[in-house]
PDB file of N, CA and C in Angstrom:
ATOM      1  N   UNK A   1     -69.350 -71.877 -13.745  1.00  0.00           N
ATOM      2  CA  UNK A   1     -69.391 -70.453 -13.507  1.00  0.00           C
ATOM      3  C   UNK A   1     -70.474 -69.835 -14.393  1.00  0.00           C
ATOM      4  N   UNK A   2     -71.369 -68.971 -13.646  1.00  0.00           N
ATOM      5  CA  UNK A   2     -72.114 -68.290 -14.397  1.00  0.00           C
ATOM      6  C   UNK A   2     -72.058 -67.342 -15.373  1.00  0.00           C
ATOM      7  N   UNK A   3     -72.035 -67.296 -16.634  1.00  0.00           N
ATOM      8  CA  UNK A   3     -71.701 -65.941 -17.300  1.00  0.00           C
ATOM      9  C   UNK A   3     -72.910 -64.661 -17.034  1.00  0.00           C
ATOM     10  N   UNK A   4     -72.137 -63.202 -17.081  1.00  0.00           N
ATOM     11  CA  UNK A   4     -73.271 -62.253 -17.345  1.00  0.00           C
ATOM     12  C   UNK A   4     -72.727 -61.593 -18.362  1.00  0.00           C
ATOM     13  N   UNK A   5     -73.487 -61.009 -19.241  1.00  0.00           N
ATOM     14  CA  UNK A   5     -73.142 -60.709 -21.130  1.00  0.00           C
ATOM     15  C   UNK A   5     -72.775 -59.518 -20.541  1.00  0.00           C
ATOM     16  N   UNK A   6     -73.827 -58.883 -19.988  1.00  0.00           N
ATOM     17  CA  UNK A   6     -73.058 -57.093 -19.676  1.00  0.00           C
ATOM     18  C   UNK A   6     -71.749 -57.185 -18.911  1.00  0.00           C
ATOM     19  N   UNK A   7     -71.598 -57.698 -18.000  1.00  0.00           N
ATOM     20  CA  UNK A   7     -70.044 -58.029 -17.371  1.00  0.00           C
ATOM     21  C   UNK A   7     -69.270 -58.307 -18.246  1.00  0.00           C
ATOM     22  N   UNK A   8     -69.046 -59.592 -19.277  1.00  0.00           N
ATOM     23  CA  UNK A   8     -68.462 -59.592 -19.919  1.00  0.00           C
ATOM     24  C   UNK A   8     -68.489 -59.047 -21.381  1.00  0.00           C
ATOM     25  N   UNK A   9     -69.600 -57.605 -21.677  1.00  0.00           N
ATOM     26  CA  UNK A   9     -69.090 -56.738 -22.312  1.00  0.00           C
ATOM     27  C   UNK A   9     -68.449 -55.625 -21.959  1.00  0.00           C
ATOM     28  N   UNK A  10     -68.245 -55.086 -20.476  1.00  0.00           N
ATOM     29  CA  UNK A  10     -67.861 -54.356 -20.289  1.00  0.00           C
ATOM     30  C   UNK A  10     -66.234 -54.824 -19.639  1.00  0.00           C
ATOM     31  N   UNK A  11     -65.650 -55.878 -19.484  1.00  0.00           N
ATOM     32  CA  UNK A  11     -64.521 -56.360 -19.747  1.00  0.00           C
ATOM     33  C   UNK A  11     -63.959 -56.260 -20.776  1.00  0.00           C
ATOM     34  N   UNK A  12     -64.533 -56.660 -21.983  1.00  0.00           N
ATOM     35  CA  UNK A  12     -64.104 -56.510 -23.258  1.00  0.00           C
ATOM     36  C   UNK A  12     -63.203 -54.884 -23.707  1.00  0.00           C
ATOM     37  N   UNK A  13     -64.290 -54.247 -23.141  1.00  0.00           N
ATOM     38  CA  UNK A  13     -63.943 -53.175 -23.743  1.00  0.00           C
ATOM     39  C   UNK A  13     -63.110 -52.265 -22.937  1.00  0.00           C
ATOM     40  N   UNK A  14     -62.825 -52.577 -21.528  1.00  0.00           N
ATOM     41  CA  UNK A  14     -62.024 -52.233 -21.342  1.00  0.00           C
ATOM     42  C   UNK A  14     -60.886 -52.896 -21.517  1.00  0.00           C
ATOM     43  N   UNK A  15     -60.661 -53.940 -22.241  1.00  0.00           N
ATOM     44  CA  UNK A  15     -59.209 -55.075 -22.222  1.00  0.00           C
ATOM     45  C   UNK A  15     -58.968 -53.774 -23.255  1.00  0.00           C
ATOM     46  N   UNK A  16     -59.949 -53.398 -24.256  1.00  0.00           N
ATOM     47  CA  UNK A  16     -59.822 -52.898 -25.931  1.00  0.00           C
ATOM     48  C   UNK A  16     -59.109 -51.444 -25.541  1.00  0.00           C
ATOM     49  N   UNK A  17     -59.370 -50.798 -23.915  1.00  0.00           N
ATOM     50  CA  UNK A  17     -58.342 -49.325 -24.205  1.00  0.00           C
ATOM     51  C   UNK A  17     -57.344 -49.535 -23.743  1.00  0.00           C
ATOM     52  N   UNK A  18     -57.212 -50.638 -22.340  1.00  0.00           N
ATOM     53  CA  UNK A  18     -55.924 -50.967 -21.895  1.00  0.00           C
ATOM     54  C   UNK A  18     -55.178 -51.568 -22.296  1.00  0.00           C
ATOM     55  N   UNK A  19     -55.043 -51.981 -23.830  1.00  0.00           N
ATOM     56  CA  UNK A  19     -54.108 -52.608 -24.341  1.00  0.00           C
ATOM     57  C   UNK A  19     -53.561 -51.695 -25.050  1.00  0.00           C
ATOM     58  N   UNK A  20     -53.908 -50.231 -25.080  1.00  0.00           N
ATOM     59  CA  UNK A  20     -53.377 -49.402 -26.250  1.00  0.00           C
ATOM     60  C   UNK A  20     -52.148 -48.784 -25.543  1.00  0.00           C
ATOM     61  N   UNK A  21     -50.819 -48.479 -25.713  1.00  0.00           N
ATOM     62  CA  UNK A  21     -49.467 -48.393 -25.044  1.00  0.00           C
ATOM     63  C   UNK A  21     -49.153 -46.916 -25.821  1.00  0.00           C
ATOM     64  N   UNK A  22     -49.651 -46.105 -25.222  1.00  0.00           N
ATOM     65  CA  UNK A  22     -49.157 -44.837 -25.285  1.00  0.00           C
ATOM     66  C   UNK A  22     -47.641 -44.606 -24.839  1.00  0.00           C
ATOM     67  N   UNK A  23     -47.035 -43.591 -25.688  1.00  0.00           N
ATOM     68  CA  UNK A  23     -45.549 -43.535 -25.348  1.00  0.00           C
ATOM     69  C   UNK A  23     -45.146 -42.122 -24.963  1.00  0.00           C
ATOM     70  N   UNK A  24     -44.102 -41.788 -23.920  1.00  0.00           N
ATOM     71  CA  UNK A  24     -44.042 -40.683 -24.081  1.00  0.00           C
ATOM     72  C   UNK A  24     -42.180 -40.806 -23.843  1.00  0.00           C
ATOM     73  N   UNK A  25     -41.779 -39.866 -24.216  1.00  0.00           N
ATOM     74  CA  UNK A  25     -40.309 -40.001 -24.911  1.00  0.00           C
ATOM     75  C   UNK A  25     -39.535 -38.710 -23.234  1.00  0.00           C
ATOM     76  N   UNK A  26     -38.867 -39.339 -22.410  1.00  0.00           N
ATOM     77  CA  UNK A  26     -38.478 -38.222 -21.389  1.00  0.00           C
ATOM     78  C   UNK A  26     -36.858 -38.086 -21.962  1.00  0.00           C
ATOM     79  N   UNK A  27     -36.392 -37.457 -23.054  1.00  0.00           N
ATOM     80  CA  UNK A  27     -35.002 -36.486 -23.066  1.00  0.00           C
ATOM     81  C   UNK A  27     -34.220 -36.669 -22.168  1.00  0.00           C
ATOM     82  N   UNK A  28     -34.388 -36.264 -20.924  1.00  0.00           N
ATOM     83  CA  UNK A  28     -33.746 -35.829 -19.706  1.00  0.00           C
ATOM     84  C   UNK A  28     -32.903 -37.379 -19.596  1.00  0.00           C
ATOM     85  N   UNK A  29     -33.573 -38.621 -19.898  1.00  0.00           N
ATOM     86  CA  UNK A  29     -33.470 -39.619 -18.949  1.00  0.00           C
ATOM     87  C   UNK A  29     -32.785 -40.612 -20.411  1.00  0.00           C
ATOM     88  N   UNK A  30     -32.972 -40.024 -21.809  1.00  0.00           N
ATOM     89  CA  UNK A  30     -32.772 -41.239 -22.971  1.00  0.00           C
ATOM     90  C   UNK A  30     -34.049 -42.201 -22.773  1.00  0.00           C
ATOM     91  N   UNK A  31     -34.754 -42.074 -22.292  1.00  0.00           N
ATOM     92  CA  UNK A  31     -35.732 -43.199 -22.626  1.00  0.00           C
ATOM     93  C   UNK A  31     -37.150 -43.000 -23.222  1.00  0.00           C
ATOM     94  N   UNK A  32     -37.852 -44.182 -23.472  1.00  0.00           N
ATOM     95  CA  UNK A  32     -39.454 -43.903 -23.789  1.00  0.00           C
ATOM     96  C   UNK A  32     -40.133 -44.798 -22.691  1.00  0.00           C
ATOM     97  N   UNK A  33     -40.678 -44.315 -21.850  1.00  0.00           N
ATOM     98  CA  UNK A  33     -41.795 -44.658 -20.904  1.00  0.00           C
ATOM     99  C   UNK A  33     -43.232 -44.777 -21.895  1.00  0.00           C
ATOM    100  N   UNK A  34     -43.800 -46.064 -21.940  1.00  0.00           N
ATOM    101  CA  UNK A  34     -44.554 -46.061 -22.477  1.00  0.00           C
ATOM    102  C   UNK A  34     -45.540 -46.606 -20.899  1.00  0.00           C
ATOM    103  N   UNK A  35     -47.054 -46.193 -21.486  1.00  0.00           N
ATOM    104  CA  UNK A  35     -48.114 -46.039 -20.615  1.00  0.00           C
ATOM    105  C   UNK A  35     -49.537 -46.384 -21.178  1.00  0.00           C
ATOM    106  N   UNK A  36     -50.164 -47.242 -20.665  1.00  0.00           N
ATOM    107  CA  UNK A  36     -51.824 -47.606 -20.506  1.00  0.00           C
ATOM    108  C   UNK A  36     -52.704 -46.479 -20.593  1.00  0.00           C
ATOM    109  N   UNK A  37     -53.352 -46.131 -21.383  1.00  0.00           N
ATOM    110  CA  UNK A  37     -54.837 -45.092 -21.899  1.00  0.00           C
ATOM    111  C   UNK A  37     -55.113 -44.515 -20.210  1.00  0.00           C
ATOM    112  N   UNK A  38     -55.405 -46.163 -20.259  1.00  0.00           N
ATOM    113  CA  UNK A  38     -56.523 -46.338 -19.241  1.00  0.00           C
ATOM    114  C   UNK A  38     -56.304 -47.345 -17.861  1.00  0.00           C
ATOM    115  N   UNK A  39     -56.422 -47.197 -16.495  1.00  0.00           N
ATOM    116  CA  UNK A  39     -55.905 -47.641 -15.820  1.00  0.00           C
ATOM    117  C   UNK A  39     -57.024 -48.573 -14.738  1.00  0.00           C
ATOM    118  N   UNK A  40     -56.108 -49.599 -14.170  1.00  0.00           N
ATOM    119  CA  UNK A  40     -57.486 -50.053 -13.432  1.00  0.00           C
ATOM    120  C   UNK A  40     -57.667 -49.479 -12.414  1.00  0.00           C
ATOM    121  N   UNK A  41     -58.809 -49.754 -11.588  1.00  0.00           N
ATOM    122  CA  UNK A  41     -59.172 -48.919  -9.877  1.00  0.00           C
ATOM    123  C   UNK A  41     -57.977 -49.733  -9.127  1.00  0.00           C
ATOM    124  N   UNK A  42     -57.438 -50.770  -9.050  1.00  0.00           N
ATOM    125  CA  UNK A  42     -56.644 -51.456  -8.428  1.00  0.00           C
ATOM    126  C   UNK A  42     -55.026 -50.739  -8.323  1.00  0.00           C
ATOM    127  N   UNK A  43     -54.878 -50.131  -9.690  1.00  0.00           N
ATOM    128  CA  UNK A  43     -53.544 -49.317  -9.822  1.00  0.00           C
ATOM    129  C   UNK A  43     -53.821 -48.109  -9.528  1.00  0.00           C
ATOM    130  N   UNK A  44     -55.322 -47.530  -9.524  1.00  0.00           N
ATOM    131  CA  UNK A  44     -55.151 -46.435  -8.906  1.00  0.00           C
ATOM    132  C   UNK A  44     -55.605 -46.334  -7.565  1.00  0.00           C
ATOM    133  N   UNK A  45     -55.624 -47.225  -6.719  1.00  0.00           N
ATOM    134  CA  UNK A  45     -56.466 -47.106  -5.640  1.00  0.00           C
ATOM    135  C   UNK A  45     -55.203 -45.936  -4.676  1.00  0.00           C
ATOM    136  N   UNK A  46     -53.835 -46.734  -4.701  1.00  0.00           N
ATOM    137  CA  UNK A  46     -52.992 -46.367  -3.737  1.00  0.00           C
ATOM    138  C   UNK A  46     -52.305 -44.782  -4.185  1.00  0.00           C
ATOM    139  N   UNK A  47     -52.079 -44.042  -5.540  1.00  0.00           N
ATOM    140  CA  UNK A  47     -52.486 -42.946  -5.691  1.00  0.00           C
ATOM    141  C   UNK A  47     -53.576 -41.779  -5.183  1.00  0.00           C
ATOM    142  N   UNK A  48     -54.918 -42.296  -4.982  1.00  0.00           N
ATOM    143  CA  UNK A  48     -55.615 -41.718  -4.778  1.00  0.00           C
ATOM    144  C   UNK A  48     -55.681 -41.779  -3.033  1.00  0.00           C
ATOM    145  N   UNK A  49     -55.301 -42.801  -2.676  1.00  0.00           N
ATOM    146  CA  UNK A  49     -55.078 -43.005  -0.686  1.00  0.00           C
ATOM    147  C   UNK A  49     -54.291 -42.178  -0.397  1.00  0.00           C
ATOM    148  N   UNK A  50     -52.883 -42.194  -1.214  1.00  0.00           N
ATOM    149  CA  UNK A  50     -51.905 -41.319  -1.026  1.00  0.00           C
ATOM    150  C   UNK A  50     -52.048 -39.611  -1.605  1.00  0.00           C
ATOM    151  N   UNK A  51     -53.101 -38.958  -2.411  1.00  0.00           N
ATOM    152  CA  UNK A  51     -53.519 -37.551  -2.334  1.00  0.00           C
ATOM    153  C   UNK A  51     -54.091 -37.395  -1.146  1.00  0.00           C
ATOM    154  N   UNK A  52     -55.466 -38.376  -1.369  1.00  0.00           N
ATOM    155  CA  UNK A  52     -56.591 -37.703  -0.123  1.00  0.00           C
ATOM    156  C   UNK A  52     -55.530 -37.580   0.654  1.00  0.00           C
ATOM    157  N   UNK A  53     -54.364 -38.231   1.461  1.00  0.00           N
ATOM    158  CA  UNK A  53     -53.970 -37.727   2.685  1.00  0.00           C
ATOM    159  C   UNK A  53     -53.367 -36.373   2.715  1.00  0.00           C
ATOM    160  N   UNK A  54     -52.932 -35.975   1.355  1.00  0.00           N
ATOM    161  CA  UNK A  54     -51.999 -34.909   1.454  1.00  0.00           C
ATOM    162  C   UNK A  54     -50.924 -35.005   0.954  1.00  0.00           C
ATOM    163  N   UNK A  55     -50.449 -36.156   0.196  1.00  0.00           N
ATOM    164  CA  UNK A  55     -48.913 -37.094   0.703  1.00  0.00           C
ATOM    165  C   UNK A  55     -48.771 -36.767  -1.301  1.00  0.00           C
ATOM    166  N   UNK A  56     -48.743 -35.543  -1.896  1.00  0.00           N
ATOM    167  CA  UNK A  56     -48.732 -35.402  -3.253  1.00  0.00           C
ATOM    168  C   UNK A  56     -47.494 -36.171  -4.025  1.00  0.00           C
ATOM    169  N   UNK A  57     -46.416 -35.579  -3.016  1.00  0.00           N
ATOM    170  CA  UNK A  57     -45.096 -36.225  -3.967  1.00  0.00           C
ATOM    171  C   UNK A  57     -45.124 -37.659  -3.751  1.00  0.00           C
ATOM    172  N   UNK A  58     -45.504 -38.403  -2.810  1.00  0.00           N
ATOM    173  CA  UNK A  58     -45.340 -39.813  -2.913  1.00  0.00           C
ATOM    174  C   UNK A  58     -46.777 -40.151  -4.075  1.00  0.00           C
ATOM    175  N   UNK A  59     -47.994 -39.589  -3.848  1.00  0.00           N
ATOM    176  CA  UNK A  59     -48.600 -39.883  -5.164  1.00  0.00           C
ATOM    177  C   UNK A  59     -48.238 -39.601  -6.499  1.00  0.00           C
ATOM    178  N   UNK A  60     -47.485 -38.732  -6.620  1.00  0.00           N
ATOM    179  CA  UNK A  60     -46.786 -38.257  -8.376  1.00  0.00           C
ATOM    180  C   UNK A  60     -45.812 -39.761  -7.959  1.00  0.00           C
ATOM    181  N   UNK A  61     -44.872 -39.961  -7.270  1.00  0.00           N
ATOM    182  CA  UNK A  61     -44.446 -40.845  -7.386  1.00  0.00           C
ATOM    183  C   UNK A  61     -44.794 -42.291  -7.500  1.00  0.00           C
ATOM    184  N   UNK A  62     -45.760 -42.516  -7.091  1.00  0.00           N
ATOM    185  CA  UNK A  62     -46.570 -44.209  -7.268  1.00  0.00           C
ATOM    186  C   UNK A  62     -47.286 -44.172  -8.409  1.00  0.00           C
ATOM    187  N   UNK A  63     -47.629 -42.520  -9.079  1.00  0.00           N
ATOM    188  CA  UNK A  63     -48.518 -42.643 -10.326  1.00  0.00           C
ATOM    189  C   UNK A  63     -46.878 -43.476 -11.458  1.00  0.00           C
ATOM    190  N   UNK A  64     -45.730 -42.711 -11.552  1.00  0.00           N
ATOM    191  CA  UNK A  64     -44.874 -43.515 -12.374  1.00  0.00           C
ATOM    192  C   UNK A  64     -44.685 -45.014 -12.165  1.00  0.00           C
ATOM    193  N   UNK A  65     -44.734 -45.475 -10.588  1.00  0.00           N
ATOM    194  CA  UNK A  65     -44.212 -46.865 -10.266  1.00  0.00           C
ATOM    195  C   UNK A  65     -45.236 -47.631 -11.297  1.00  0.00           C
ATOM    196  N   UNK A  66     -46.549 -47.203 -10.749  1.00  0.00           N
ATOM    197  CA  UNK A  66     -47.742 -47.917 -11.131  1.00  0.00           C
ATOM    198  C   UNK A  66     -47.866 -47.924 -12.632  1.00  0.00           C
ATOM    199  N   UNK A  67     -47.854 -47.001 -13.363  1.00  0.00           N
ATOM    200  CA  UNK A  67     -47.899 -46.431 -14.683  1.00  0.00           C
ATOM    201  C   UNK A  67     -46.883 -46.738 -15.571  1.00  0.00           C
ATOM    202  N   UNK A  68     -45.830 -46.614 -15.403  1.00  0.00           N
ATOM    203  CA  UNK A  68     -44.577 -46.712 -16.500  1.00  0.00           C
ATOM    204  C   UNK A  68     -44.272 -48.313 -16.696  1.00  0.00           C
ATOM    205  N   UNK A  69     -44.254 -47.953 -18.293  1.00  0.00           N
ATOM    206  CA  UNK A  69     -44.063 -49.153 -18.585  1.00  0.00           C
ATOM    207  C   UNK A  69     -42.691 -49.748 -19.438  1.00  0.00           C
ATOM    208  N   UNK A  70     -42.705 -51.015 -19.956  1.00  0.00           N
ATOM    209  CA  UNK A  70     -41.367 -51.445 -21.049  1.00  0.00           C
ATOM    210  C   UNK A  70     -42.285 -51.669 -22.066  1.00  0.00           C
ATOM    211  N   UNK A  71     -42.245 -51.413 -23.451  1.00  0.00           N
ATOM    212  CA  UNK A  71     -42.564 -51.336 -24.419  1.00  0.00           C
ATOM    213  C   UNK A  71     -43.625 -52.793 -25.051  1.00  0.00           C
ATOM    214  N   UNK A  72     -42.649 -53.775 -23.987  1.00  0.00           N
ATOM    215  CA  UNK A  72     -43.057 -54.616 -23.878  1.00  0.00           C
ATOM    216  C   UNK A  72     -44.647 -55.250 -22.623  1.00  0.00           C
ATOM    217  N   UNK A  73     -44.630 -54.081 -21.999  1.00  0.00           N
ATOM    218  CA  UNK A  73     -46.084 -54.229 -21.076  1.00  0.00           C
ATOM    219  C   UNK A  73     -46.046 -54.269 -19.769  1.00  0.00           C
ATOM    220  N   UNK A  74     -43.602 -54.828 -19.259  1.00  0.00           N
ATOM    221  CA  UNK A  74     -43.603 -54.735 -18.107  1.00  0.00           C
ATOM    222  C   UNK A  74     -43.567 -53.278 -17.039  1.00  0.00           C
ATOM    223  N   UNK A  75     -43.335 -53.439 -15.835  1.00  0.00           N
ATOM    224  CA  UNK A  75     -43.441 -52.719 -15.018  1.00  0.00           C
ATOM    225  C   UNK A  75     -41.982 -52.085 -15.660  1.00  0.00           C
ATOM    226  N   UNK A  76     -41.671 -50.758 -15.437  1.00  0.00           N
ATOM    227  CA  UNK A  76     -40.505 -50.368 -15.767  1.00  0.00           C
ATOM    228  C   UNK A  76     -39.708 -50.090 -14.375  1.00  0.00           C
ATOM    229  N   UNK A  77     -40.645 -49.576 -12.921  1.00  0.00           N
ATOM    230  CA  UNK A  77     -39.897 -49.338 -11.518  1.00  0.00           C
ATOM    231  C   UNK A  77     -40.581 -50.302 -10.763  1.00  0.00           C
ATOM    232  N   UNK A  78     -40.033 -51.051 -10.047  1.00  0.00           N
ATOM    233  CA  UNK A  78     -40.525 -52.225  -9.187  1.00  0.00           C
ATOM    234  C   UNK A  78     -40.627 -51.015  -7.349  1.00  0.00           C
ATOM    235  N   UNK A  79     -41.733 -51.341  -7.053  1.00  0.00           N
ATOM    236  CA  UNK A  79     -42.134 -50.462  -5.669  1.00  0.00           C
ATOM    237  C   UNK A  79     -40.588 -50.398  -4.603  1.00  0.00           C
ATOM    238  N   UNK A  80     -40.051 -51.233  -4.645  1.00  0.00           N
ATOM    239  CA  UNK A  80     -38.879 -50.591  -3.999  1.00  0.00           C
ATOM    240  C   UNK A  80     -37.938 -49.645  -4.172  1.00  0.00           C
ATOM    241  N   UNK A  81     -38.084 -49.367  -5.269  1.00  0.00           N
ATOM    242  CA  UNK A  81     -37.437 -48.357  -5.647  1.00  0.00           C
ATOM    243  C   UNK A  81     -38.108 -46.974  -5.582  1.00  0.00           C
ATOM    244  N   UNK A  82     -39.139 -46.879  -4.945  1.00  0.00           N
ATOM    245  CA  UNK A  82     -39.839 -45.598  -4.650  1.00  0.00           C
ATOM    246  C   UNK A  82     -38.926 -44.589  -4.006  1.00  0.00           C
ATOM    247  N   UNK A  83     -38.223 -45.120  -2.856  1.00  0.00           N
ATOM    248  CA  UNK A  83     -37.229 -44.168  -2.160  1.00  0.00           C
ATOM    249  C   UNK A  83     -35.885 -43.570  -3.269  1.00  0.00           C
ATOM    250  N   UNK A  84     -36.082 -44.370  -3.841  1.00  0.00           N
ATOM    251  CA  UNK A  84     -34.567 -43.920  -5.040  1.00  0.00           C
ATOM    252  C   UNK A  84     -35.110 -42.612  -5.362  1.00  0.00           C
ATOM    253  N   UNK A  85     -36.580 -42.914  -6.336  1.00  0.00           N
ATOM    254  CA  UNK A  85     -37.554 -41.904  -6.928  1.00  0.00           C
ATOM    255  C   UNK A  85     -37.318 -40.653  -6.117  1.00  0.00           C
ATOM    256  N   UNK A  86     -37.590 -41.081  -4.798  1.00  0.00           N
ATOM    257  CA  UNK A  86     -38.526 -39.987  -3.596  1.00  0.00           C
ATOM    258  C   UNK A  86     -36.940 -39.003  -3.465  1.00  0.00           C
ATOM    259  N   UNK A  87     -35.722 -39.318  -3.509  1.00  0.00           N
ATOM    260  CA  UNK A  87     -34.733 -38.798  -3.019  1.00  0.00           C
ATOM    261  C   UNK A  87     -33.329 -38.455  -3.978  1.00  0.00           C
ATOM    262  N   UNK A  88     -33.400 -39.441  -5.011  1.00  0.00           N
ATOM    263  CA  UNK A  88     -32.407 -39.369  -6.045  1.00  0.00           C
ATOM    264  C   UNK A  88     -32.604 -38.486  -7.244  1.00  0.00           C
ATOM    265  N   UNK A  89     -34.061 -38.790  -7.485  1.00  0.00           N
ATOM    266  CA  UNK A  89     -34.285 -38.170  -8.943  1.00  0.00           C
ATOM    267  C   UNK A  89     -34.675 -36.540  -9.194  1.00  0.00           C
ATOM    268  N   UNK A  90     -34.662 -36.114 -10.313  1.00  0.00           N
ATOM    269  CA  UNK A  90     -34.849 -34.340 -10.661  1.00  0.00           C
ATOM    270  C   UNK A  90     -36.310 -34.577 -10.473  1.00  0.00           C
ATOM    271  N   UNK A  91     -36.725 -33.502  -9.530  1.00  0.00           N
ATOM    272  CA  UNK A  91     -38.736 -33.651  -9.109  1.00  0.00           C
ATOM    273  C   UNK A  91     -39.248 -33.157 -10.140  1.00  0.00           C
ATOM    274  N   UNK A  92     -38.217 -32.160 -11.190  1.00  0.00           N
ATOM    275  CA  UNK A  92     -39.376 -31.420 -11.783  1.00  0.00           C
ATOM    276  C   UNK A  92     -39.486 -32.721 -12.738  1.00  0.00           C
ATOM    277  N   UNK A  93     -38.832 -33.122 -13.851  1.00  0.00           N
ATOM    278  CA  UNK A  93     -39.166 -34.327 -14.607  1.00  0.00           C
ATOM    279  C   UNK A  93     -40.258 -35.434 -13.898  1.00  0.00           C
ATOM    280  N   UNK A  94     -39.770 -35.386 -12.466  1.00  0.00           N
ATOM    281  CA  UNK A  94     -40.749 -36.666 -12.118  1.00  0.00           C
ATOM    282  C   UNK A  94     -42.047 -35.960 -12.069  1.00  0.00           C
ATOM    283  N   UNK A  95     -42.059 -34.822 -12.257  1.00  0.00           N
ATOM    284  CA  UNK A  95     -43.909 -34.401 -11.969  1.00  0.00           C
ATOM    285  C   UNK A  95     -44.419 -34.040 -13.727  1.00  0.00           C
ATOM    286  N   UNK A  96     -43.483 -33.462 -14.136  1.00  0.00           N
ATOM    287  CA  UNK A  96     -43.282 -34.084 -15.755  1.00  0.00           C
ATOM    288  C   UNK A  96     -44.106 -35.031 -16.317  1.00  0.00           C
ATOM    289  N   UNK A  97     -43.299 -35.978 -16.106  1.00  0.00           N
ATOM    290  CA  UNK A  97     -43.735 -37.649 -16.475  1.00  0.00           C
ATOM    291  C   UNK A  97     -45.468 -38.017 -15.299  1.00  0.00           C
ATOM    292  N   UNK A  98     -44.985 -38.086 -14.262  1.00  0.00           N
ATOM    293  CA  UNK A  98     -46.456 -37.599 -13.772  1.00  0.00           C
ATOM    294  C   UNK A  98     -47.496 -37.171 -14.133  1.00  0.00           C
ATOM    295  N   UNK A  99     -47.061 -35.852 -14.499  1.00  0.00           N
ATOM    296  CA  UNK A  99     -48.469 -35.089 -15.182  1.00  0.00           C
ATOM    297  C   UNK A  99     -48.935 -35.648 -16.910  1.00  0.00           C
ATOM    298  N   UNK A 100     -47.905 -35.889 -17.224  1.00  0.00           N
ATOM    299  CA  UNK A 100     -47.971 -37.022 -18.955  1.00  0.00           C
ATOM    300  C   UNK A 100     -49.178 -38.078 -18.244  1.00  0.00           C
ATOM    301  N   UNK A 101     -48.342 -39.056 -17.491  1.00  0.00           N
ATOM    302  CA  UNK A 101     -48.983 -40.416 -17.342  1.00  0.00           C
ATOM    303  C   UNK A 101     -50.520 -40.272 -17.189  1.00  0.00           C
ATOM    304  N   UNK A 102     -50.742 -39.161 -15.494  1.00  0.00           N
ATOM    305  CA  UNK A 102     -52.298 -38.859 -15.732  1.00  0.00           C
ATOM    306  C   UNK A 102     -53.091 -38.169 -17.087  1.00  0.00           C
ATOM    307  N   UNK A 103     -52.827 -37.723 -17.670  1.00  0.00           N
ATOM    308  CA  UNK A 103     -53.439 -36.837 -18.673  1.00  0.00           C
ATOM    309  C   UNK A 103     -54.917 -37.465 -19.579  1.00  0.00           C
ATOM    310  N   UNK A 104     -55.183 -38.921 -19.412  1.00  0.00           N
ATOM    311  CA  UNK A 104     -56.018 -39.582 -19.614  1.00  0.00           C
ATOM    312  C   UNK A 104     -56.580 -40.139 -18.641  1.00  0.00           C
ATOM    313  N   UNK A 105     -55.818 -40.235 -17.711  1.00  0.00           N
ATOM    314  CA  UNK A 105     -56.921 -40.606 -16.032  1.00  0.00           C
ATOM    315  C   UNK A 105     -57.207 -40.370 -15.817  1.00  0.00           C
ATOM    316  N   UNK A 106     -57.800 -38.830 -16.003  1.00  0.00           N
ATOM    317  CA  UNK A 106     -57.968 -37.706 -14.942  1.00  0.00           C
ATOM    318  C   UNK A 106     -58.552 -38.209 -13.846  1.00  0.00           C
ATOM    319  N   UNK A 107     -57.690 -38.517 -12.992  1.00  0.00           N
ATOM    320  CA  UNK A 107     -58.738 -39.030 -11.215  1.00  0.00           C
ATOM    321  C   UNK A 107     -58.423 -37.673 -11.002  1.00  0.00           C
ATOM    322  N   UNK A 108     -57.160 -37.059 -11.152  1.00  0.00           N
ATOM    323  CA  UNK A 108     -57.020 -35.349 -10.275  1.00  0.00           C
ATOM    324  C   UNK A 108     -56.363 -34.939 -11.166  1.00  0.00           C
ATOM    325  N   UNK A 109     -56.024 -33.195 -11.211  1.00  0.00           N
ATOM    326  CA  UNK A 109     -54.874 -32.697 -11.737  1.00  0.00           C
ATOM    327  C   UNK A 109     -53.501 -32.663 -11.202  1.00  0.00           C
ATOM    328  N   UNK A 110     -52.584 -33.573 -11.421  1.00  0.00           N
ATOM    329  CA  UNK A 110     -51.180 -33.569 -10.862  1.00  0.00           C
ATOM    330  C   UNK A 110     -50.897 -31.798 -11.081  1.00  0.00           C
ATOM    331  N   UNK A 111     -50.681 -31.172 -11.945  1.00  0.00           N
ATOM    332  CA  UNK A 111     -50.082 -30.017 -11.942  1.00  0.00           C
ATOM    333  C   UNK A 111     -51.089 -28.723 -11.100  1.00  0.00           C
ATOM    334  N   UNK A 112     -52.292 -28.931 -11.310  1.00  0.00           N
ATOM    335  CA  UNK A 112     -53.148 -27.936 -10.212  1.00  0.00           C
ATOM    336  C   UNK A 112     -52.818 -28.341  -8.813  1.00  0.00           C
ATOM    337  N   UNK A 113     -52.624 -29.617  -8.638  1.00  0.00           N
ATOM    338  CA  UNK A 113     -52.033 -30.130  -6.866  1.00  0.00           C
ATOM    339  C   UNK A 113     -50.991 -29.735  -6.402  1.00  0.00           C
ATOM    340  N   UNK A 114     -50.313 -30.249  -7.727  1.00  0.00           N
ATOM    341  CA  UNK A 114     -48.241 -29.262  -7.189  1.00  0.00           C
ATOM    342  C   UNK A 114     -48.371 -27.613  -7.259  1.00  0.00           C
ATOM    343  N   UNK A 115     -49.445 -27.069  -7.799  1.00  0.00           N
ATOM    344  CA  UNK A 115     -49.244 -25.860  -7.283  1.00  0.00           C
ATOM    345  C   UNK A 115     -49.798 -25.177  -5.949  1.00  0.00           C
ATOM    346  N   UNK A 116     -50.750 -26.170  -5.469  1.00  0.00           N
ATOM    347  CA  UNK A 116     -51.377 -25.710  -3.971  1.00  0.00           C
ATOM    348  C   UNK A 116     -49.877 -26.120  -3.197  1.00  0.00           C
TER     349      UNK A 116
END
């Protein structure tokens, strides 16, 4: 395999923000959702498919699936459980935690969207 130095400096440095585990503490729920700086295009691709269409609450919702983590690095909601999200849970917390998780992504503003 061929190496390229700029490719694999610019791997580097992104391994160096996505390893940093930001925490944010939700009250409502007893827990700490901890979260990635920085996210890949791969985790955000289906967020951003799901604004452009219009489809906001299922994107606030895939930003947590995708985003929330265990302290330990795992996934904290496995994608089937989106409908639990979409129908069980308090929206305002989930746009809450939403608007937390993006606050370093900025691909969009979760809270300027929930107000259109």
């Amino acid at each position: 395999m061929i190496s390229n130095p700029v490719l694999d400096k610019a791997i580097e440095h992104f391994k160096s923000v996505e390893s940093n585990l930001k925490e944010l503490h939700v009250e409502e729920w007893d827990t700490t959702i901890y979260y990635k700086e920085k996210s890949a295009f791969k985790d955000q691709s289906a967020i951003m498919q799901l604004h452009q269409q219009g489809k906001v609450v299922e994107a606030l919702v895939e930003t947590i699936i995708v985003k929330s983590l265990h302290q330990d690095g795992t996934k904290m909601f496995k994608p089937a459980e989106r409908i639990i999200l979409l129908n069980q849970v308090d929206p305002e917390i989930l746009v809450k935690i939403a608007t937390q998780l993006n606050t370093v992504d900025d691909d969009y503003d979760v809270g300027e969207t929930v107000k259109n």
